[in-house]
C-alpha atoms as a PDB file:
ATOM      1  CA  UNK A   1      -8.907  15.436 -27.985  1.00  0.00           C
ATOM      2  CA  UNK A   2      -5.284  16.811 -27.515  1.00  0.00           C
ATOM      3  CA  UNK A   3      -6.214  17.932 -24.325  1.00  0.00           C
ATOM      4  CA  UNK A   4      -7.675  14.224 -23.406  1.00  0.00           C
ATOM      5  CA  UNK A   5      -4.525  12.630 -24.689  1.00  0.00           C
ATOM      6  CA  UNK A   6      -1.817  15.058 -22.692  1.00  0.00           C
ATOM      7  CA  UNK A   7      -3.695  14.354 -19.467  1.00  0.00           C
ATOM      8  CA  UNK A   8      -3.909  10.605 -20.161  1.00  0.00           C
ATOM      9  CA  UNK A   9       0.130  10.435 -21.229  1.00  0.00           C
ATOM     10  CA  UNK A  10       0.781  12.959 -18.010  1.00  0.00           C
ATOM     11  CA  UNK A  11      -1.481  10.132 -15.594  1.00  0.00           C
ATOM     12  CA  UNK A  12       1.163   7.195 -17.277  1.00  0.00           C
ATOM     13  CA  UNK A  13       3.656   9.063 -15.925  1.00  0.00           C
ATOM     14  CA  UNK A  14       2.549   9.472 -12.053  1.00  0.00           C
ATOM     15  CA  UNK A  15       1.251   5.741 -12.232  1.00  0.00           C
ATOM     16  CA  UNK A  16       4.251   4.482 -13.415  1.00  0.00           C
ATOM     17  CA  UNK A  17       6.124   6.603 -10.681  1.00  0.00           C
ATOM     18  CA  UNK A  18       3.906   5.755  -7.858  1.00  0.00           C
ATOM     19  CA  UNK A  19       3.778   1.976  -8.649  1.00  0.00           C
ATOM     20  CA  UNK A  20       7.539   1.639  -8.034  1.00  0.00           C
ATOM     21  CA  UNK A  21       6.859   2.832  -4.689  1.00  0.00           C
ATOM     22  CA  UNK A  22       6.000  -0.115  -1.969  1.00  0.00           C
ATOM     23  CA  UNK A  23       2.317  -0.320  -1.677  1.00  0.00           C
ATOM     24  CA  UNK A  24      -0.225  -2.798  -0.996  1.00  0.00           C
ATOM     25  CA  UNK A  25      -0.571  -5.297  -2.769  1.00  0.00           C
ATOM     26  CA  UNK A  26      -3.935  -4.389  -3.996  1.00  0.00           C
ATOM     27  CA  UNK A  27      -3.025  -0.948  -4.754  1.00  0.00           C
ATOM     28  CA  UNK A  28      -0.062  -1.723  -6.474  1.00  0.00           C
ATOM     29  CA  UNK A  29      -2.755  -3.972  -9.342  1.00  0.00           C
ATOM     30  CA  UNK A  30      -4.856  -0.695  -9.652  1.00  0.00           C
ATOM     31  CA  UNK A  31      -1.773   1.253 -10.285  1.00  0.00           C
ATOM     32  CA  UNK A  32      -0.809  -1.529 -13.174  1.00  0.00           C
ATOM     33  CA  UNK A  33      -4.237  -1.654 -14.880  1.00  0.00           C
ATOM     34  CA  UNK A  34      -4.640   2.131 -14.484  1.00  0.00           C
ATOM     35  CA  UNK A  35      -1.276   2.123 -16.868  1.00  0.00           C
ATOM     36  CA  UNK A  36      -2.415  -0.712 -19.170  1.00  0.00           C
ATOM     37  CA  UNK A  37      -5.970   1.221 -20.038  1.00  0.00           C
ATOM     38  CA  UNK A  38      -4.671   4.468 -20.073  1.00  0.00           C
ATOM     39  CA  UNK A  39      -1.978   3.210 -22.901  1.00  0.00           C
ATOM     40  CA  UNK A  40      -4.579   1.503 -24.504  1.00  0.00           C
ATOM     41  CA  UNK A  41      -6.352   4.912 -24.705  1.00  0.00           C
ATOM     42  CA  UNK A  42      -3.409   6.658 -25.669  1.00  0.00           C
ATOM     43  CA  UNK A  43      -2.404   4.588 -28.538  1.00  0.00           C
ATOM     44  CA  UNK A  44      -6.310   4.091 -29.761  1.00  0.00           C
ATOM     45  CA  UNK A  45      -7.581   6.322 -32.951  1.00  0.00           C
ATOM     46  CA  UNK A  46     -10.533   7.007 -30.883  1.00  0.00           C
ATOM     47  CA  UNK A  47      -9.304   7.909 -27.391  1.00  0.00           C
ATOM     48  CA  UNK A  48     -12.762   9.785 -26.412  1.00  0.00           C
ATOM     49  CA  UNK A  49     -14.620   6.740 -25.781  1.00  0.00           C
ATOM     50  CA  UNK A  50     -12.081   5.459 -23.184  1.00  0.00           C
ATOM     51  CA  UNK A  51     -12.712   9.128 -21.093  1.00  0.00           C
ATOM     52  CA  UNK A  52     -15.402   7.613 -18.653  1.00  0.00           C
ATOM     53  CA  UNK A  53     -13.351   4.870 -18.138  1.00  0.00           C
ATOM     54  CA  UNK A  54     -10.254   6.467 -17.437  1.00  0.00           C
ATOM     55  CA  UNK A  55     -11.692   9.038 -15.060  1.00  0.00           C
ATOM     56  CA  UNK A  56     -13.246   5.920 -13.166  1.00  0.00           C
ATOM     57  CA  UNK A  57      -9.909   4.232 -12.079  1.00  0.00           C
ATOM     58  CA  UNK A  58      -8.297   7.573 -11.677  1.00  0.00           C
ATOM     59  CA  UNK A  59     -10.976   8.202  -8.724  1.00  0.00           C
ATOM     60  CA  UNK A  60     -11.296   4.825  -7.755  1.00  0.00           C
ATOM     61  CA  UNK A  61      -7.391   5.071  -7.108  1.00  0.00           C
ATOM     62  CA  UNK A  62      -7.577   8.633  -5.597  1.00  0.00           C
ATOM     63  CA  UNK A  63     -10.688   6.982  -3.439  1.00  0.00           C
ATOM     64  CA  UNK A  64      -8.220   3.714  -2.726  1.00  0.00           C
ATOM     65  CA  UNK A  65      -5.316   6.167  -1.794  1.00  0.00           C
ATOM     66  CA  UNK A  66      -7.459   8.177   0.791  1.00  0.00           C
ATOM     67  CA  UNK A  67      -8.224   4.728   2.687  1.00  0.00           C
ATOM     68  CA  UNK A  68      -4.648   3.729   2.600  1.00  0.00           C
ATOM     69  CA  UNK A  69      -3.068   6.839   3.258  1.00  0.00           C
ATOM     70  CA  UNK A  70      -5.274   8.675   5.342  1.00  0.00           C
ATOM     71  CA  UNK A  71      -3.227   9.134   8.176  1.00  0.00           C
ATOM     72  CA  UNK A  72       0.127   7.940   9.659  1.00  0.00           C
ATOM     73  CA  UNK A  73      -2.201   5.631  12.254  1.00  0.00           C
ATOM     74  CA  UNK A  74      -3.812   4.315   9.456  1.00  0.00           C
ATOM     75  CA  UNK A  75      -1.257   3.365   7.404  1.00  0.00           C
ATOM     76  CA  UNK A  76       1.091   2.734  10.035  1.00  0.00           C
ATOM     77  CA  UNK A  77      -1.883  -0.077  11.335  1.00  0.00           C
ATOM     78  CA  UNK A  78      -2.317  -1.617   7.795  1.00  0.00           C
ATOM     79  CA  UNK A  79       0.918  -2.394   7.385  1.00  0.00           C
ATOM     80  CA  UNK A  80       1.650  -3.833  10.380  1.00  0.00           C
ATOM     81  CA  UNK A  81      -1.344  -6.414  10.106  1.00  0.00           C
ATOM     82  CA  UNK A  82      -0.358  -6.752   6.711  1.00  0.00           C
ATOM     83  CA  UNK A  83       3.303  -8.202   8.004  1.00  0.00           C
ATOM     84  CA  UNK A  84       1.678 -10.070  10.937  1.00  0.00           C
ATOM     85  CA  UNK A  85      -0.451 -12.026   8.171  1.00  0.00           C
ATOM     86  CA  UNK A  86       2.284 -12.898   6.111  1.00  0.00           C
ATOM     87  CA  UNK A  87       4.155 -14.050   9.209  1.00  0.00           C
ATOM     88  CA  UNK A  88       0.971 -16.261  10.612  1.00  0.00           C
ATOM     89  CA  UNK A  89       0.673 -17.623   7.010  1.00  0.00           C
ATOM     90  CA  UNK A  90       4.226 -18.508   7.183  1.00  0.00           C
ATOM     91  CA  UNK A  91       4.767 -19.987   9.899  1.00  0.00           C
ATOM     92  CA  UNK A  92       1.048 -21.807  10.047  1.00  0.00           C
ATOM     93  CA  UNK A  93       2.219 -23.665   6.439  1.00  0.00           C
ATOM     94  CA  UNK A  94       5.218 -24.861   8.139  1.00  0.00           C
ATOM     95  CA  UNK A  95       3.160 -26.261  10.856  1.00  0.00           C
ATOM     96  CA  UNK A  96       0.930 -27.916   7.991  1.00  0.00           C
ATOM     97  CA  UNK A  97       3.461 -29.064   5.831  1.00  0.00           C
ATOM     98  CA  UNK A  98       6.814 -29.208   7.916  1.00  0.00           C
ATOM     99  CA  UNK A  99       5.279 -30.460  10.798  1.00  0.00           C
ATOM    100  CA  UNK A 100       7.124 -27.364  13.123  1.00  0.00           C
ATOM    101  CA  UNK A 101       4.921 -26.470  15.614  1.00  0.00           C
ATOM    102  CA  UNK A 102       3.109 -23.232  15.885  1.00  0.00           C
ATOM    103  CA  UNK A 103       1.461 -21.466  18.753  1.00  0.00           C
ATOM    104  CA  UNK A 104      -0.329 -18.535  18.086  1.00  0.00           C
ATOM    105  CA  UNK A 105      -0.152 -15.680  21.045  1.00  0.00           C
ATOM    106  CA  UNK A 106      -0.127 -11.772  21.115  1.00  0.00           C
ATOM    107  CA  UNK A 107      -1.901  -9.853  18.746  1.00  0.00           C
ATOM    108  CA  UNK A 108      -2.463 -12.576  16.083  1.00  0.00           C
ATOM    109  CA  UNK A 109      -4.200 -14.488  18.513  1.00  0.00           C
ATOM    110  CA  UNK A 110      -6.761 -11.945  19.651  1.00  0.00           C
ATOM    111  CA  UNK A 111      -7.148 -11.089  15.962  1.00  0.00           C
ATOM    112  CA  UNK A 112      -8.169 -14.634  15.474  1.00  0.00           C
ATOM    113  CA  UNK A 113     -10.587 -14.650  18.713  1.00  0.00           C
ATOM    114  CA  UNK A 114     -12.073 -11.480  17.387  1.00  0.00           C
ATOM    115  CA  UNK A 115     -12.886 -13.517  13.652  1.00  0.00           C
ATOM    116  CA  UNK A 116     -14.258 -16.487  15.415  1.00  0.00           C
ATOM    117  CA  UNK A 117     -16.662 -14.058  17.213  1.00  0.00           C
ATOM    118  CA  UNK A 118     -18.185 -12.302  14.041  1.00  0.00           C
ATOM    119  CA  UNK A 119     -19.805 -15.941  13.419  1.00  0.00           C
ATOM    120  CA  UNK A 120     -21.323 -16.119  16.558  1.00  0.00           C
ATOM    121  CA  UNK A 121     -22.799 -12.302  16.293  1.00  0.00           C
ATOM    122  CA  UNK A 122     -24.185 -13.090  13.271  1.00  0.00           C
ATOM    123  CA  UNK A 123     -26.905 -15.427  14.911  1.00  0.00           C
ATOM    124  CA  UNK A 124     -27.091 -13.607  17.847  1.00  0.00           C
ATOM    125  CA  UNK A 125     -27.292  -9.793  17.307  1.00  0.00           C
ATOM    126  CA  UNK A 126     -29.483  -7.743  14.959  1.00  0.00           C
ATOM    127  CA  UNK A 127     -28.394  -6.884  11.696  1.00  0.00           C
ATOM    128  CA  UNK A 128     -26.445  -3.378  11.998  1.00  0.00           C
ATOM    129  CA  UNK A 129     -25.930  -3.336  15.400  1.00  0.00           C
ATOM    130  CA  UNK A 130     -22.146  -2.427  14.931  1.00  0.00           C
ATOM    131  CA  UNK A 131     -20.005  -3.027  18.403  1.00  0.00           C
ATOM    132  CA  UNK A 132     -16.416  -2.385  18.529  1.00  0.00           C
ATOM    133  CA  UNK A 133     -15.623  -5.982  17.943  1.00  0.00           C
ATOM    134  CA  UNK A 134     -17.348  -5.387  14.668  1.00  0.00           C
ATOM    135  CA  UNK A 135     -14.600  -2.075  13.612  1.00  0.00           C
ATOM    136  CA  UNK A 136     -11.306  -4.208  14.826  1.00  0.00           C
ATOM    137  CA  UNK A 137     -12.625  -6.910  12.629  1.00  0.00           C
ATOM    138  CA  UNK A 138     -13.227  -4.226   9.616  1.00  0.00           C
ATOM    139  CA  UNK A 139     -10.258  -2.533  10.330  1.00  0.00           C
ATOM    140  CA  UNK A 140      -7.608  -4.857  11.027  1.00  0.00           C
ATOM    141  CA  UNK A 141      -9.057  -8.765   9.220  1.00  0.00           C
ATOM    142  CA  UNK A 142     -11.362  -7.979   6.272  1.00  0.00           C
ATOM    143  CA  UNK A 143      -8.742  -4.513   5.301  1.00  0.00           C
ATOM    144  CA  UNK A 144      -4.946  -5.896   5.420  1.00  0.00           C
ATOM    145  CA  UNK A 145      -6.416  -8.729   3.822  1.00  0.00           C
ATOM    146  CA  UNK A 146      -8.169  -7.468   1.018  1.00  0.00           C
ATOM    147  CA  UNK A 147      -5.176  -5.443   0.811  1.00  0.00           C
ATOM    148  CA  UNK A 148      -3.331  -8.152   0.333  1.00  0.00           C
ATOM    149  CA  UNK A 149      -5.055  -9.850  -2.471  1.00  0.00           C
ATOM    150  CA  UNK A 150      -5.343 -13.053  -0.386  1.00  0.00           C
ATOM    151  CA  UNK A 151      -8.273 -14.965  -0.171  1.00  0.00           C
ATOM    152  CA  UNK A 152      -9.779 -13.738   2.605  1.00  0.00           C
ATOM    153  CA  UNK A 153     -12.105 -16.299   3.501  1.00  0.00           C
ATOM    154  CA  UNK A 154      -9.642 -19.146   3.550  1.00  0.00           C
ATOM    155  CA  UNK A 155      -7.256 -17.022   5.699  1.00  0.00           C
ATOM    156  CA  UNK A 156     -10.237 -16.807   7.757  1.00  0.00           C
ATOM    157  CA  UNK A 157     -10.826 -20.309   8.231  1.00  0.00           C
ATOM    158  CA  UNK A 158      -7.348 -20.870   9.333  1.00  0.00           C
ATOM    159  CA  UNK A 159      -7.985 -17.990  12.061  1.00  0.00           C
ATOM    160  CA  UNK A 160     -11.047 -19.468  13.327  1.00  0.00           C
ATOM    161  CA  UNK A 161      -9.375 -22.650  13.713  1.00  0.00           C
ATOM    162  CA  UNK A 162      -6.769 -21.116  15.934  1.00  0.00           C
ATOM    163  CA  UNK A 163      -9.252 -19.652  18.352  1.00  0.00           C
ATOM    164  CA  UNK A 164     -10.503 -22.716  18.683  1.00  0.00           C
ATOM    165  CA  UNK A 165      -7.586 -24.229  19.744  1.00  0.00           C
ATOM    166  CA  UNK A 166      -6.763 -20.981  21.853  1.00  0.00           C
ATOM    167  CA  UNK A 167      -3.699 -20.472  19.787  1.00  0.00           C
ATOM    168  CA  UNK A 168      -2.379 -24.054  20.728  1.00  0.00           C
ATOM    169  CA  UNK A 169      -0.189 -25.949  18.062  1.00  0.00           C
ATOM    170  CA  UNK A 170      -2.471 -27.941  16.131  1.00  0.00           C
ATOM    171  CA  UNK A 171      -2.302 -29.065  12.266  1.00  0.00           C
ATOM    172  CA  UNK A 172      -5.168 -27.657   9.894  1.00  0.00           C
ATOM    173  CA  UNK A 173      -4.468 -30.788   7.460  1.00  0.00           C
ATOM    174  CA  UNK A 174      -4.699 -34.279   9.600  1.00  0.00           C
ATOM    175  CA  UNK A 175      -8.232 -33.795  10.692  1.00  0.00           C
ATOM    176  CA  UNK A 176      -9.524 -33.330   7.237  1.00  0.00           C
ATOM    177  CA  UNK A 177      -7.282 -36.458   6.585  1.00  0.00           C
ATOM    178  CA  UNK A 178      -8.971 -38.567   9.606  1.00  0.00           C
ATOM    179  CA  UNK A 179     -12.259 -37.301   8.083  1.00  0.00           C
ATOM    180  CA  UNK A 180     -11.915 -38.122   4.304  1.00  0.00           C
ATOM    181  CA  UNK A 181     -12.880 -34.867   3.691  1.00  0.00           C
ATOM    182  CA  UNK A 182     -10.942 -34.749   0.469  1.00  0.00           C
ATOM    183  CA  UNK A 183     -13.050 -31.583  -1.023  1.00  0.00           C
ATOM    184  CA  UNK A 184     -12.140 -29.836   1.521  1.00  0.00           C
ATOM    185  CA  UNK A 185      -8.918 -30.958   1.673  1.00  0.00           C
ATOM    186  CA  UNK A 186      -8.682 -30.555  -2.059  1.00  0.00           C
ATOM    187  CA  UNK A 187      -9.463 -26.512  -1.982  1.00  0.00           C
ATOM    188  CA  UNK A 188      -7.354 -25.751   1.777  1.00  0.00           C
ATOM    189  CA  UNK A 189      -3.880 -27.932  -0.661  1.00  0.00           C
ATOM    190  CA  UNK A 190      -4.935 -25.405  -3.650  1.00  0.00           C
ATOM    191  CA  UNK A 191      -5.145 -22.424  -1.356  1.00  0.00           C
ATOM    192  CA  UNK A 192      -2.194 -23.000   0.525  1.00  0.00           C
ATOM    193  CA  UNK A 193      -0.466 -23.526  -3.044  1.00  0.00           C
ATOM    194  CA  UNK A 194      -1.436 -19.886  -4.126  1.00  0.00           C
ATOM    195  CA  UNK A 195      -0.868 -18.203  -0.804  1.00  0.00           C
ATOM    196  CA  UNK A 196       2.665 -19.586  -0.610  1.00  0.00           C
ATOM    197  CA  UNK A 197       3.433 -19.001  -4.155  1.00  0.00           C
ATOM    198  CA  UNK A 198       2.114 -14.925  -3.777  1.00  0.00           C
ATOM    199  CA  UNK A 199       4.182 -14.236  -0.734  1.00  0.00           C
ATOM    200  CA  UNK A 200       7.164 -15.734  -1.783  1.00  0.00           C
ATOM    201  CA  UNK A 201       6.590 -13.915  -5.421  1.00  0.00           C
ATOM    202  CA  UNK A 202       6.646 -10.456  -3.272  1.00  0.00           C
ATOM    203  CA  UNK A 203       9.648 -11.446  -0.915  1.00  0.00           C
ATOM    204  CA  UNK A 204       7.217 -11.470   2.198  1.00  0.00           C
ATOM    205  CA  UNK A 205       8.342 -15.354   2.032  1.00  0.00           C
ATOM    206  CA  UNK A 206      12.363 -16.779   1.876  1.00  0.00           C
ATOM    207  CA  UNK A 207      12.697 -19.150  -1.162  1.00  0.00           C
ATOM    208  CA  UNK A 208      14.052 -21.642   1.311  1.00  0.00           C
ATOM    209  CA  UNK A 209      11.095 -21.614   3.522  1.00  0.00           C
ATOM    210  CA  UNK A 210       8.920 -21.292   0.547  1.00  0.00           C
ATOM    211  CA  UNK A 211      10.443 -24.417  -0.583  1.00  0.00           C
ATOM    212  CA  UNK A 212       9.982 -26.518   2.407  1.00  0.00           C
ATOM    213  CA  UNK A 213       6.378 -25.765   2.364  1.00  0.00           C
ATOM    214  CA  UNK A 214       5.617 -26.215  -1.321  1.00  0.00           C
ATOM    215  CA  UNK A 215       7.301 -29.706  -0.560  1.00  0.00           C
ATOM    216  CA  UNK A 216       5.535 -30.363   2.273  1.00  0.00           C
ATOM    217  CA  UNK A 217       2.343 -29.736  -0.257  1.00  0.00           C
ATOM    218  CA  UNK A 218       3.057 -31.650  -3.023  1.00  0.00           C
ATOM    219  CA  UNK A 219       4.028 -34.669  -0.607  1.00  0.00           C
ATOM    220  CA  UNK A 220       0.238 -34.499   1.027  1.00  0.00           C
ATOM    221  CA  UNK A 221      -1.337 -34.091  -2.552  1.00  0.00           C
ATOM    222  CA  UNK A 222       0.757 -36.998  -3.809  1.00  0.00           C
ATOM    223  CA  UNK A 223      -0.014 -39.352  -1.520  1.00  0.00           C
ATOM    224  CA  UNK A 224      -3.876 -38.235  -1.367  1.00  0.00           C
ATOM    225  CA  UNK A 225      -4.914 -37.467  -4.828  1.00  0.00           C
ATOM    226  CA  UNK A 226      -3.697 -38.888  -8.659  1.00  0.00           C
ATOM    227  CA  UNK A 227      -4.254 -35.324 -10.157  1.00  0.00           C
ATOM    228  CA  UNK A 228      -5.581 -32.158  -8.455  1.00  0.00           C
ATOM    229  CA  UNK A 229      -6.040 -29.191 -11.008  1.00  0.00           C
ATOM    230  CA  UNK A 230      -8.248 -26.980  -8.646  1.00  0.00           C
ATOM    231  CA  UNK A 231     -10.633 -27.155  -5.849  1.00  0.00           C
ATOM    232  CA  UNK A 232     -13.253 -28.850  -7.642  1.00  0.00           C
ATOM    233  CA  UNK A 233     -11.564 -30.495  -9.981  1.00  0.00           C
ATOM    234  CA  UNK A 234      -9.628 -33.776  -8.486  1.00  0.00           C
ATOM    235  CA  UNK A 235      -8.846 -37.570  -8.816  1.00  0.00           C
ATOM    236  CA  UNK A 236      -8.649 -39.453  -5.873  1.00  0.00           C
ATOM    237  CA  UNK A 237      -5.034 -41.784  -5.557  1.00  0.00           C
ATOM    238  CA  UNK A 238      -6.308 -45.348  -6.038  1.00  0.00           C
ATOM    239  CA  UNK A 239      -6.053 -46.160  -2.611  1.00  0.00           C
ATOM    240  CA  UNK A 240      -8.352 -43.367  -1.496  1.00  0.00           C
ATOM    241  CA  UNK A 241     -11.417 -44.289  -3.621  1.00  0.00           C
END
C-alpha cells in the first residue's frame, strides 16, 4: 500500500514536470488527467482499487510518448504539420469571416489533394490495400490533427474543399448561404467558433486576429439565425424561415 502510494506521489511529480514542457495538444490532456486520477488515488482511503487504472494511463502515456517522440523525423514532421494547420485554419477563417482572400499552395495544398483522394479510394480500391497516399494521409492529416484536439473531420471538410478549388481563393460560407443550407451552416459557424477559440486559447492564434474572426462569426450568425446554441440546436432569424 505504501509502496502503491510512493510510486503514485513520485508519477505526480514527473507529470507535473513534463506537462510544463510544450507538447501536443493531446498529450498535454493525458498528462493533466494522469495528475487529476493519480491525486485522486493518492488522497483516497482505499488507493488499491485505483492500481489498474493508474497503470493504464501511465502506459497509455508511455505508448502516446513513443508515437510522438520516436525520432527527431517524427517529431520534427508532427510539429511542423501541426503549425501549418493552425496557419491554414487561420488564415482560411479570415477568408470566411474577413473576407481576405486565401490561396492555398505548397505543402498545404498537396496535403489537401491527398484528403480529397482518400474519398475517392474508398469506392474504388479494396479494403486494405494501403498505397503511399494512404501513409502521408495517416501520417501527416489524421496524426497532427488528432494531436491537436481539433475536430478532425470538419478540418477535413475545409481541405477537401480546397482541392476542389485547386487551392484558389474561395469562401466556405456563401455557398451554404446561396443554398439555405442552414444545418450545415449551423455546425461549420459552431465549429469555426471552437477552432478559433482553442488556437487562440494556446497562442497558435493573435487576439487581434482572433478577434476579427470571432466578429466576422457572430456577424454571419446574427444576421442568419435568432439563437444558435449548437449544431443541432438553432432558430432561424425571422426572415430566414
Amino acid at each position: 500500500m505504501a509502496n502503491t502510494r510512493e510510486v503514485a506521489l513520485f508519477r505526480i511529480v514527473y507529470f507535473s514536470f513534463l506537462s510544463r514542457q510544450n507538447h501536443t495538444p493531446l498529450l498535454q490532456e493525458e498528462f493533466h488527467r494522469a495528475i487529476i486520477l493519480h491525486v485522486q488515488a493518492v488522497e483516497s482511503p482505499d488507493i488499491s482499487s485505483f492500481i489498474p487504472d493508474l497503470d493504464a494511463i501511465h502506459a497509455q502515456i508511455e505508448e502516446h510518448w513513443a508515437r510522438v517522440y520516436g525520432d527527431i523525423s517524427t517529431t520534427a514532421s508532427l510539429l511542423w504539420d501541426i503549425n501549418l494547420y493552425e496557419q491554414f485554419l487561420q488564415s482560411k477563417l479570415l477568408e470566411d469571416y474577413a473576407n481576405e482572400p486565401f490561396e492555398v499552395i505548397g505543402r498545404t495544398l498537396r496535403l489537401a489533394e491527398c484528403t480529397a483522394k482518400q474519398d475517392t479510394r474508398r469506392f474504388a480500391e479494396p479494403m486494405g490495400d494501403n498505397t503511399s497516399s494512404d501513409k502521408e494521409y495517416q501520417d501527416h492529416v489524421v496524426f497532427p490533427l488528432e494531436e491537436s484536439i481539433l475536430d478532425r473531420g470538419h478540418i477535413e471538410n475545409k481541405l477537401r474543399a480546397v482541392a476542389a478549388r485547386q487551392g484558389r481563393p474561395g469562401s466556405d460560407i456563401q455557398p451554404l448561404i446561396d443554398a439555405c443550407d442552414w444545418a450545415k451552416l449551423a455546425a461549420v459557424l459552431t465549429n469555426d467558433r471552437d477552432i478559433i477559440l482553442k488556437l487562440t486559447q494556446r497562442s497558435a492564434c493573435p487576439a487581434e486576429i482572433s478577434k476579427k474572426i470571432l466578429a466576422g462569426i457572430n456577424r454571419v450568425q446574427n444576421k442568419y439565425f435568432a439563437s444558435l446554441s449548437s449544431p443541432s440546436t438553432f432558430t432561424l432569424a425571422p426572415a430566414r424561415h
